[in-house]
N, C-alpha and C. Protein backbone atom coordinates (compact mmCIF):
# COMPACT_ATOMS: atom_id res chain seq x y z
N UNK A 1 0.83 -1.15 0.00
CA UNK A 1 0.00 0.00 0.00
C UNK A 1 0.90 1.24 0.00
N UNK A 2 0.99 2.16 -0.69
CA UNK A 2 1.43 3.25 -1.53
C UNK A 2 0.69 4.60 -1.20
N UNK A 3 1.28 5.58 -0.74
CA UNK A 3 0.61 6.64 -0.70
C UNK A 3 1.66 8.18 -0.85
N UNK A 4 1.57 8.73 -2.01
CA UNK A 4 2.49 10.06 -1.57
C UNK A 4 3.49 10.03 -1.12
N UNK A 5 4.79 8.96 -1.31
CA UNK A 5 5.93 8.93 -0.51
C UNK A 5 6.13 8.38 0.50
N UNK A 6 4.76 7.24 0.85
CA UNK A 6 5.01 6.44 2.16
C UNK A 6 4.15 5.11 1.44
N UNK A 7 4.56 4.13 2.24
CA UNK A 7 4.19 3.13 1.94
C UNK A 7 3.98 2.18 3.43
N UNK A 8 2.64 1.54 3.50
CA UNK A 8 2.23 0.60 4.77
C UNK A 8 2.73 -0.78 4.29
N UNK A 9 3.45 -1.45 5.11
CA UNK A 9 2.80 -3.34 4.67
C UNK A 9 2.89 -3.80 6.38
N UNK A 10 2.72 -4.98 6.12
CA UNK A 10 2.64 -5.81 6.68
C UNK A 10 3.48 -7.08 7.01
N UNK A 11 4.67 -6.89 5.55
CA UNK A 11 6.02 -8.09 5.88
C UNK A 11 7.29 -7.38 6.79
N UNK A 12 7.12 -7.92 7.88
CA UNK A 12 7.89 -7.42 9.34
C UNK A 12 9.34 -7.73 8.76
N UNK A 13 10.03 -8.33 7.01
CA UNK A 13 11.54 -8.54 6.86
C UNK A 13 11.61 -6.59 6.48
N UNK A 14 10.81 -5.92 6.23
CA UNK A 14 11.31 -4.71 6.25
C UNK A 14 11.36 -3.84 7.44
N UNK A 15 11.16 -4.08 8.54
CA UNK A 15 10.69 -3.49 9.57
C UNK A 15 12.38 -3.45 10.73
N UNK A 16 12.59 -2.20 10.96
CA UNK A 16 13.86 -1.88 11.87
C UNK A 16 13.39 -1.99 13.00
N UNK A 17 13.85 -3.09 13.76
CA UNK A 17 13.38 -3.73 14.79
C UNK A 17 14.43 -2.72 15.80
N UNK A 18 15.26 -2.05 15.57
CA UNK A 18 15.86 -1.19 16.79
C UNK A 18 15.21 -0.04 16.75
N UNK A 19 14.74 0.44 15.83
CA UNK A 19 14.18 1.30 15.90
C UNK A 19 12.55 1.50 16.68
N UNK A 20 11.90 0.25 16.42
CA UNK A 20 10.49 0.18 17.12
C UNK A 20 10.98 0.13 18.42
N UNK A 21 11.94 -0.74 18.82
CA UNK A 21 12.11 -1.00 19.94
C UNK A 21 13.04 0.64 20.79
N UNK A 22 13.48 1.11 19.94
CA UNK A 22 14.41 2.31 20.40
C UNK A 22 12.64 3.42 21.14
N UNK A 23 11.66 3.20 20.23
CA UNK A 23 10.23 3.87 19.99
C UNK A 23 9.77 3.96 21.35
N UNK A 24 9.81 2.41 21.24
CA UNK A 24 8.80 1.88 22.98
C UNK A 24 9.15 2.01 23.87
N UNK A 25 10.70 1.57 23.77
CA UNK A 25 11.19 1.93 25.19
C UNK A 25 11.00 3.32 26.00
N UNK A 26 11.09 4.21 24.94
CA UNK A 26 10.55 5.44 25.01
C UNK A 26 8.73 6.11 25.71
N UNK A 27 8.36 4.82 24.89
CA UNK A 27 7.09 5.53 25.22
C UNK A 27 6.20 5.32 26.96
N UNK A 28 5.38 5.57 27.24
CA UNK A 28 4.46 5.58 28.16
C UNK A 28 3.99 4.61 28.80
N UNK A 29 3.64 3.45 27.35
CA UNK A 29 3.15 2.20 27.97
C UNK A 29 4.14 1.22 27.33
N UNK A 30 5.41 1.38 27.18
CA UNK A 30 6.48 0.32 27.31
C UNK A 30 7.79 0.63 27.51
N UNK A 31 7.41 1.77 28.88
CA UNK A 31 9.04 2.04 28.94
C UNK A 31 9.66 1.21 29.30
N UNK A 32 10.95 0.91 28.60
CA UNK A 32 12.35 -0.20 29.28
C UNK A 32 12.29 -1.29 28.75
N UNK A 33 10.99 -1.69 27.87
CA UNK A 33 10.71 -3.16 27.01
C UNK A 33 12.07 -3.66 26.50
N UNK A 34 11.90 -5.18 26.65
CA UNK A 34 13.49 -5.60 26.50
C UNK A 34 13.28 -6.05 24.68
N UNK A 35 14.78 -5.68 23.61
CA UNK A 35 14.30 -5.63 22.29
C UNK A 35 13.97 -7.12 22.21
N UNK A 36 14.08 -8.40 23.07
CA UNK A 36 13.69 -9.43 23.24
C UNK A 36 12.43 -9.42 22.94
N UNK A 37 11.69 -8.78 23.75
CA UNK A 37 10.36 -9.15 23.77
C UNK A 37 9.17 -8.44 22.54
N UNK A 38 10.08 -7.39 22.51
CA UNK A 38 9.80 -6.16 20.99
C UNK A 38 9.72 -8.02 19.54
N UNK A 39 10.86 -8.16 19.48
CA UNK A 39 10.99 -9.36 19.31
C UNK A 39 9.61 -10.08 18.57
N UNK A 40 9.68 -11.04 20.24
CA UNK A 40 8.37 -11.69 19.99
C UNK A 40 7.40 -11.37 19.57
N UNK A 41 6.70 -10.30 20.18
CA UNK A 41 5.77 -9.79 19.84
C UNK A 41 5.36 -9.96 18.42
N UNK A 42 6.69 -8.76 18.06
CA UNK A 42 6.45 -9.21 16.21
C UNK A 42 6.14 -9.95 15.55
N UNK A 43 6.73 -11.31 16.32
CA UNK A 43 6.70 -12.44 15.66
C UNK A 43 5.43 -13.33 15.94
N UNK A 44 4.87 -12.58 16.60
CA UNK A 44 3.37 -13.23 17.02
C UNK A 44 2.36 -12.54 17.17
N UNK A 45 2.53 -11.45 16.29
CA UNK A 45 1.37 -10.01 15.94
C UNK A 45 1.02 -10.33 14.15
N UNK A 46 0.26 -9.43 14.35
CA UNK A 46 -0.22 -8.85 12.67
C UNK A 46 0.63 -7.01 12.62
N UNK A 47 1.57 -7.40 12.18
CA UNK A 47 2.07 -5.93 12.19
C UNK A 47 2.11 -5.25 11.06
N UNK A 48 1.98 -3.37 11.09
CA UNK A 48 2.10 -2.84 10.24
C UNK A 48 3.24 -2.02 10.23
N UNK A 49 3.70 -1.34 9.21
CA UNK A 49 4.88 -0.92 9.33
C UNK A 49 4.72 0.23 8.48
N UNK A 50 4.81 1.07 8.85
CA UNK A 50 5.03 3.03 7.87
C UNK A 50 6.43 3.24 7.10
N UNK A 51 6.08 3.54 6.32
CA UNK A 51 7.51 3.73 5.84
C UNK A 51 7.51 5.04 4.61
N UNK A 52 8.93 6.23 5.07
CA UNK A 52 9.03 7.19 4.15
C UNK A 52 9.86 6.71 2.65
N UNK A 53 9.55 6.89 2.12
CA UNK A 53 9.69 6.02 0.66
C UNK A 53 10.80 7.23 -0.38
N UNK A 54 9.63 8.26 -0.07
CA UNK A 54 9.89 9.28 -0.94
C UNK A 54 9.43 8.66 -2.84
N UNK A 55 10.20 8.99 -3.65
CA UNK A 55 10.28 8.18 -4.58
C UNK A 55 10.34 6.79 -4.77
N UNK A 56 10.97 6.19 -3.99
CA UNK A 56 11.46 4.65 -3.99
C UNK A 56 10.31 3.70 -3.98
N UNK A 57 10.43 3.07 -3.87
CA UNK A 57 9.54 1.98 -3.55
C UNK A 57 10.52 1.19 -2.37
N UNK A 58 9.70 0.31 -1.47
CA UNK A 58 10.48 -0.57 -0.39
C UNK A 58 11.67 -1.80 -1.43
N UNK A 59 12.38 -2.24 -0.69
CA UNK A 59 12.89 -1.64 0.58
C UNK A 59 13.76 -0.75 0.91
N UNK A 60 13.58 0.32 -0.27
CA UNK A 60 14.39 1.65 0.71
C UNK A 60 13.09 2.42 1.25
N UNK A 61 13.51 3.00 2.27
CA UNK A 61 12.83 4.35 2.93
C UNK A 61 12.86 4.18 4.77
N UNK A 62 12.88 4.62 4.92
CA UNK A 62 13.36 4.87 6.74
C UNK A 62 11.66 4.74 7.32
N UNK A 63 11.91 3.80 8.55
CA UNK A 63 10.30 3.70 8.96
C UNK A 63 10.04 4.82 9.68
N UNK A 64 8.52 4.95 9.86
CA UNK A 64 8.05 6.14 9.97
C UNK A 64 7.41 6.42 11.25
N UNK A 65 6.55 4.45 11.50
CA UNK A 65 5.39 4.10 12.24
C UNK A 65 5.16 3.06 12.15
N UNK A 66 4.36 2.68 13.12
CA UNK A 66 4.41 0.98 13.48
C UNK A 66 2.69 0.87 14.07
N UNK A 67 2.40 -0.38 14.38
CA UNK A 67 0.85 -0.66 14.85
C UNK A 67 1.03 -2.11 14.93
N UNK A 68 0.15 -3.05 15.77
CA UNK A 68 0.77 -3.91 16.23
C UNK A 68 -0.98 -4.72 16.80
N UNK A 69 -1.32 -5.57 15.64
CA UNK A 69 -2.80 -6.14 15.89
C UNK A 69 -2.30 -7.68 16.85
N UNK A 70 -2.72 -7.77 17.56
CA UNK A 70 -2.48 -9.13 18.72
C UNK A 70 -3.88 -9.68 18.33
N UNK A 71 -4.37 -11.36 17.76
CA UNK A 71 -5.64 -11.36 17.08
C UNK A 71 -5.59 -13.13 17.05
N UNK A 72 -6.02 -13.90 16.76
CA UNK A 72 -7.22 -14.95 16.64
C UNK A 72 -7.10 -14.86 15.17
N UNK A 73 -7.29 -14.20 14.18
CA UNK A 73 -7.82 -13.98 13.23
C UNK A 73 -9.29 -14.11 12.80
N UNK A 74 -9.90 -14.82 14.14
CA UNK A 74 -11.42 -14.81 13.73
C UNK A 74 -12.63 -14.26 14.72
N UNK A 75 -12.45 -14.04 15.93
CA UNK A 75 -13.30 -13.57 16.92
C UNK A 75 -12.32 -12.46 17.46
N UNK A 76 -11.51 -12.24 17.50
CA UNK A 76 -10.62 -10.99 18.40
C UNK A 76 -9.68 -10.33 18.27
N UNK A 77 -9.32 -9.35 18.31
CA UNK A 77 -8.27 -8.46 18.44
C UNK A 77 -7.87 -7.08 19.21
N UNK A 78 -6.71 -6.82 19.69
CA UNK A 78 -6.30 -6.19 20.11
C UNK A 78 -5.24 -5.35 20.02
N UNK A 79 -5.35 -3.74 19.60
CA UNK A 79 -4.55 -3.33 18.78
C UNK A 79 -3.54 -2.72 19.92
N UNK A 80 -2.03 -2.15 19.54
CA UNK A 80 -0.84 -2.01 20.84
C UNK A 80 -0.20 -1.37 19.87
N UNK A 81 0.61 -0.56 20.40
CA UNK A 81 2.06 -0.69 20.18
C UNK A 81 1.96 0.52 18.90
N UNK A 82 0.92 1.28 18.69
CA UNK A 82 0.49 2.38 17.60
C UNK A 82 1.25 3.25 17.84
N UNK A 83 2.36 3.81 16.80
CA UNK A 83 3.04 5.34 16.41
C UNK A 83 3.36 5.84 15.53
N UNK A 84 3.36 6.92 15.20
CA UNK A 84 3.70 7.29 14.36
C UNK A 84 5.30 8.45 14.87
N UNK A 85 6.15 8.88 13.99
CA UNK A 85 7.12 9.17 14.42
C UNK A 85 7.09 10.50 14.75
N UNK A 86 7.10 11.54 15.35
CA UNK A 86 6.96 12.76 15.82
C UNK A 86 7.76 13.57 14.57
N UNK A 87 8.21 13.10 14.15
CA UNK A 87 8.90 14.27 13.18
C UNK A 87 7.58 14.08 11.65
N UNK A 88 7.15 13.03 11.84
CA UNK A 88 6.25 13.08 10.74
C UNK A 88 4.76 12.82 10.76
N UNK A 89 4.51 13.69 11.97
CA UNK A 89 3.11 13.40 12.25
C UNK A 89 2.12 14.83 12.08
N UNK A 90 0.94 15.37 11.85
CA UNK A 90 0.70 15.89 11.02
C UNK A 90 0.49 16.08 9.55
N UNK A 91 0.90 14.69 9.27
CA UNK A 91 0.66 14.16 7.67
C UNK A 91 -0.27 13.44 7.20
N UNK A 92 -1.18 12.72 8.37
CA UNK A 92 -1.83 12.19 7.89
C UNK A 92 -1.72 10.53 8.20
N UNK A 93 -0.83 10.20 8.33
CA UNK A 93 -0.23 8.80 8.49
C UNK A 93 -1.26 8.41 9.39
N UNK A 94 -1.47 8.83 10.71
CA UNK A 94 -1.88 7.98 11.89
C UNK A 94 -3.34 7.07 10.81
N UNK A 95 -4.06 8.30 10.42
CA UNK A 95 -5.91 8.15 9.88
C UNK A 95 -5.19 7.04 8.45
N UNK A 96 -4.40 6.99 8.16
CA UNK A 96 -4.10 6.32 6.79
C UNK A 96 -3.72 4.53 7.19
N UNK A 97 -2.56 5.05 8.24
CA UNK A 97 -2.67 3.93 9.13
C UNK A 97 -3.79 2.56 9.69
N UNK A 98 -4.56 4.06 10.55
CA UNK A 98 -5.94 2.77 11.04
C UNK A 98 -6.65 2.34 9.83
N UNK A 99 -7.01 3.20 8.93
CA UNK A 99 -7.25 2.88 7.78
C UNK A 99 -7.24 0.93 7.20
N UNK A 100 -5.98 1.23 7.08
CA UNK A 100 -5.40 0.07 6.41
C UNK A 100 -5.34 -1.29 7.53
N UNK A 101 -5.74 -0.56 8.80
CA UNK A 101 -5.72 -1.83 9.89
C UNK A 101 -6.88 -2.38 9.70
N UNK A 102 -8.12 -1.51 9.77
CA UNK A 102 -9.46 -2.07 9.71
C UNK A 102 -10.01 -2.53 8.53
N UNK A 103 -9.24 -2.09 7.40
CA UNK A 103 -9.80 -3.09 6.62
C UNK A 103 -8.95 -3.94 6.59
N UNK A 104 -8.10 -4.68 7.08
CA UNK A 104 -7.24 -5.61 6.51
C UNK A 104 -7.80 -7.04 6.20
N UNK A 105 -7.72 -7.60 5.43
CA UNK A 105 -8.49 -8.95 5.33
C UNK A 105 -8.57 -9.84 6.68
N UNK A 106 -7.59 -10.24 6.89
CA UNK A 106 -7.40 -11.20 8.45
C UNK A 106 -7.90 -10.16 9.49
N UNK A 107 -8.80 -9.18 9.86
CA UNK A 107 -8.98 -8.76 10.57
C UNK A 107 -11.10 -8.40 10.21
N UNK A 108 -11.79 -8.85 9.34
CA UNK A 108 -12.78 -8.82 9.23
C UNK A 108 -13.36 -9.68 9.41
N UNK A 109 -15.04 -9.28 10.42
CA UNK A 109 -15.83 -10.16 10.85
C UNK A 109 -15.77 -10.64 12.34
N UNK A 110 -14.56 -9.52 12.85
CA UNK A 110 -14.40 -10.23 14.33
C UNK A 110 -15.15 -9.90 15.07
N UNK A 111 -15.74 -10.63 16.32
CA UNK A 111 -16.66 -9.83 17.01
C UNK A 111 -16.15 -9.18 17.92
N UNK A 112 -14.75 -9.03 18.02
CA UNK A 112 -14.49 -7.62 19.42
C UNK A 112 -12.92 -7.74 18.78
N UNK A 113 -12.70 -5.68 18.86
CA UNK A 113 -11.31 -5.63 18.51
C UNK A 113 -11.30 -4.35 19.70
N UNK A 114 -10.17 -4.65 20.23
CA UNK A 114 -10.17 -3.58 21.84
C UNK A 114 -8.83 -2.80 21.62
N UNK A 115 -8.42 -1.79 22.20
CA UNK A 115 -7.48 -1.22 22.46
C UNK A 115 -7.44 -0.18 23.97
N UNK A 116 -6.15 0.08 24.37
CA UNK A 116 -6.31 0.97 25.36
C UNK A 116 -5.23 2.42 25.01
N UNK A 117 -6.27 3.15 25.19
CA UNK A 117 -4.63 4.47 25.12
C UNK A 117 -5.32 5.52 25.72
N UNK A 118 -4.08 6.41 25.96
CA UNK A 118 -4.01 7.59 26.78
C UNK A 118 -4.59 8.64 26.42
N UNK A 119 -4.18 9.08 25.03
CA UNK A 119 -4.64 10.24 24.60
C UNK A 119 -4.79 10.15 22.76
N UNK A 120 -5.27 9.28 22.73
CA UNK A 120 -5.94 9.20 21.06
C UNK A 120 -7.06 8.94 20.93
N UNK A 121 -8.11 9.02 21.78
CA UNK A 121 -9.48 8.45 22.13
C UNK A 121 -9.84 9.18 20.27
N UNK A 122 -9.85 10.35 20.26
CA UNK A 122 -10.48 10.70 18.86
C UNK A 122 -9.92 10.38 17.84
N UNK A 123 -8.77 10.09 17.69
CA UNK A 123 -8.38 9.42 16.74
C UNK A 123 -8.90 7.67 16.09
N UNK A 124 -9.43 7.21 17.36
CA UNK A 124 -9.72 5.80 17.73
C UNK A 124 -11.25 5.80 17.59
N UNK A 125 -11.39 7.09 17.80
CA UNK A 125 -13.20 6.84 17.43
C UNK A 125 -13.76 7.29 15.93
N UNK A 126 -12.60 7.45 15.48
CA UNK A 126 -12.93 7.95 13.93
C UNK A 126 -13.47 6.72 13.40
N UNK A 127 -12.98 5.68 14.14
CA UNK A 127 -12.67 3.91 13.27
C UNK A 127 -13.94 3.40 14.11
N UNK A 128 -14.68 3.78 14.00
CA UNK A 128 -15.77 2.89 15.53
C UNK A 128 -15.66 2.63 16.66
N UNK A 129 -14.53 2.55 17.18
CA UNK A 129 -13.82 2.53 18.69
C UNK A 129 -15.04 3.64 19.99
N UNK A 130 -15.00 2.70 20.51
CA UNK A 130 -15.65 3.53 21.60
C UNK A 130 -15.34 2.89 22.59
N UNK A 131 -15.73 3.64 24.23
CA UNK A 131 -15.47 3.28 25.83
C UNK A 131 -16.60 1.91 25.98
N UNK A 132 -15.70 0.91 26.53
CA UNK A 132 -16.15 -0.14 26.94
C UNK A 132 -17.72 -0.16 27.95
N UNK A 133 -18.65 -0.47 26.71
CA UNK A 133 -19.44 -1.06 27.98
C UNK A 133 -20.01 -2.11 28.83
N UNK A 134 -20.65 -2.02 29.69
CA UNK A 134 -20.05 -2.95 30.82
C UNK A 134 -18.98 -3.03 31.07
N UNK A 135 -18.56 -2.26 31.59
CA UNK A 135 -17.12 -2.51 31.88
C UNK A 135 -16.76 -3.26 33.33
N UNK A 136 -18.21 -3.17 34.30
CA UNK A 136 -17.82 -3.73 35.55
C UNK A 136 -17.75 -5.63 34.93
N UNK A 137 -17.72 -5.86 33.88
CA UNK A 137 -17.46 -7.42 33.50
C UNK A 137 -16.72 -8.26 33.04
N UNK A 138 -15.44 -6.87 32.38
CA UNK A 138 -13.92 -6.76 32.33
C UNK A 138 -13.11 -7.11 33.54
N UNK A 139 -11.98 -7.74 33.30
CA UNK A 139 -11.11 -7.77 34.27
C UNK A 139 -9.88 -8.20 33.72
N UNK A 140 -8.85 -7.97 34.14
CA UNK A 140 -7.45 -7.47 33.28
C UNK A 140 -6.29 -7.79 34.38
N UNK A 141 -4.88 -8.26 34.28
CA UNK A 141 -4.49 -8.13 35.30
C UNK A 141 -3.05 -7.26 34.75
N UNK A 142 -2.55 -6.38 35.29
CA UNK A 142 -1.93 -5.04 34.77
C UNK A 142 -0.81 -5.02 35.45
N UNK A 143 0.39 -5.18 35.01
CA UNK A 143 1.77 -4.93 35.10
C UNK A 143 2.02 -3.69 34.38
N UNK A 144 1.90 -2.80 34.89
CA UNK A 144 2.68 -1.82 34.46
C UNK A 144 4.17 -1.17 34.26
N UNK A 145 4.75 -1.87 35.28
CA UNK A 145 6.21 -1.80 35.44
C UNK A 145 6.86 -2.92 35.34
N UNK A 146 6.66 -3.79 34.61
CA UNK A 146 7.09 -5.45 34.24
C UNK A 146 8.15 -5.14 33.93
N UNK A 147 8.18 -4.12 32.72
CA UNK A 147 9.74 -4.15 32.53
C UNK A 147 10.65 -3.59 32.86
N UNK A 148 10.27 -2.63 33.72
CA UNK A 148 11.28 -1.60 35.32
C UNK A 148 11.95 -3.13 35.77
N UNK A 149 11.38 -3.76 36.19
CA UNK A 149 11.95 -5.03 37.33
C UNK A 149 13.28 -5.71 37.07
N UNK A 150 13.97 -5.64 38.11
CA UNK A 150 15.53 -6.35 37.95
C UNK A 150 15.43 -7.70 37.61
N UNK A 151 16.25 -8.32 36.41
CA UNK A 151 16.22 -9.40 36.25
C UNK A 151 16.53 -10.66 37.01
């Protein structure tokens, strides 16, 4: 998928795994993630991958943004691990992004796709996303600092 100098897929052999992982460690809800587990993940997600292209086509262009579907492929999913890169945000990417998540083939027909975040609620409700209801029927068990902890 092709757009104006960026390009989305989905084959994780183009994807700079120091770099996502350089991302998360960074961020909010994975500070200190070990690139181990950045890793796995990958390797057991539906991942997407942003990439500035410019002219080129892959595999040149420096990634941009990442998104990270955790899924069943047929009743569930759960989306993580969504960014786009601060130097190139304002472009459009994030909405082009979910875009290409929700329709993705392996991801239609499920009956629940969940996510949690801090501060993209409107971005997330552009796509149908809304606040859980019933929520007193949820229950979750939450490490937040899993990866603070001494080995």
């Amino acid at each position: 998928m092709q757009k104006e100098g960026y390009a989305i897929t989905t084959d994780t052999t183009f994807f700079n795994i120091e770099y996502i992982h350089n991302f998360l460690t960074h961020s909010y809800w994975a500070e200190n993630i070990p690139i181990e587990t950045v890793q796995k993940s990958i390797n057991n997600s539906l991942c997407f991958g942003v990439f500035h292209i410019g002219r080129q086509t892959l595999p040149a262009g420096r990634q941009v943004g990442f998104a990270r579907m955790i899924t069943d492929k047929a009743t569930f999913a759960y989306l993580a691990d969504v960014f786009i890169d601060e130097a190139y945000r304002g472009k459009g990417l994030s909405k082009w992004l979910m875009e290409e998540i929700i329709k993705h083939p392996d991801l239609q027909g499920l009956r629940r796709i969940m996510l949690a975040t801090h501060d993209a609620h409107g971005l997330y409700a552009q796509y149908g996303f809304v606040p859980l209801t019933f929520a007193d029927r949820w229950m979750h068990i939450h490490q937040p600092d899993i990866y603070k902890k001494e080995p």
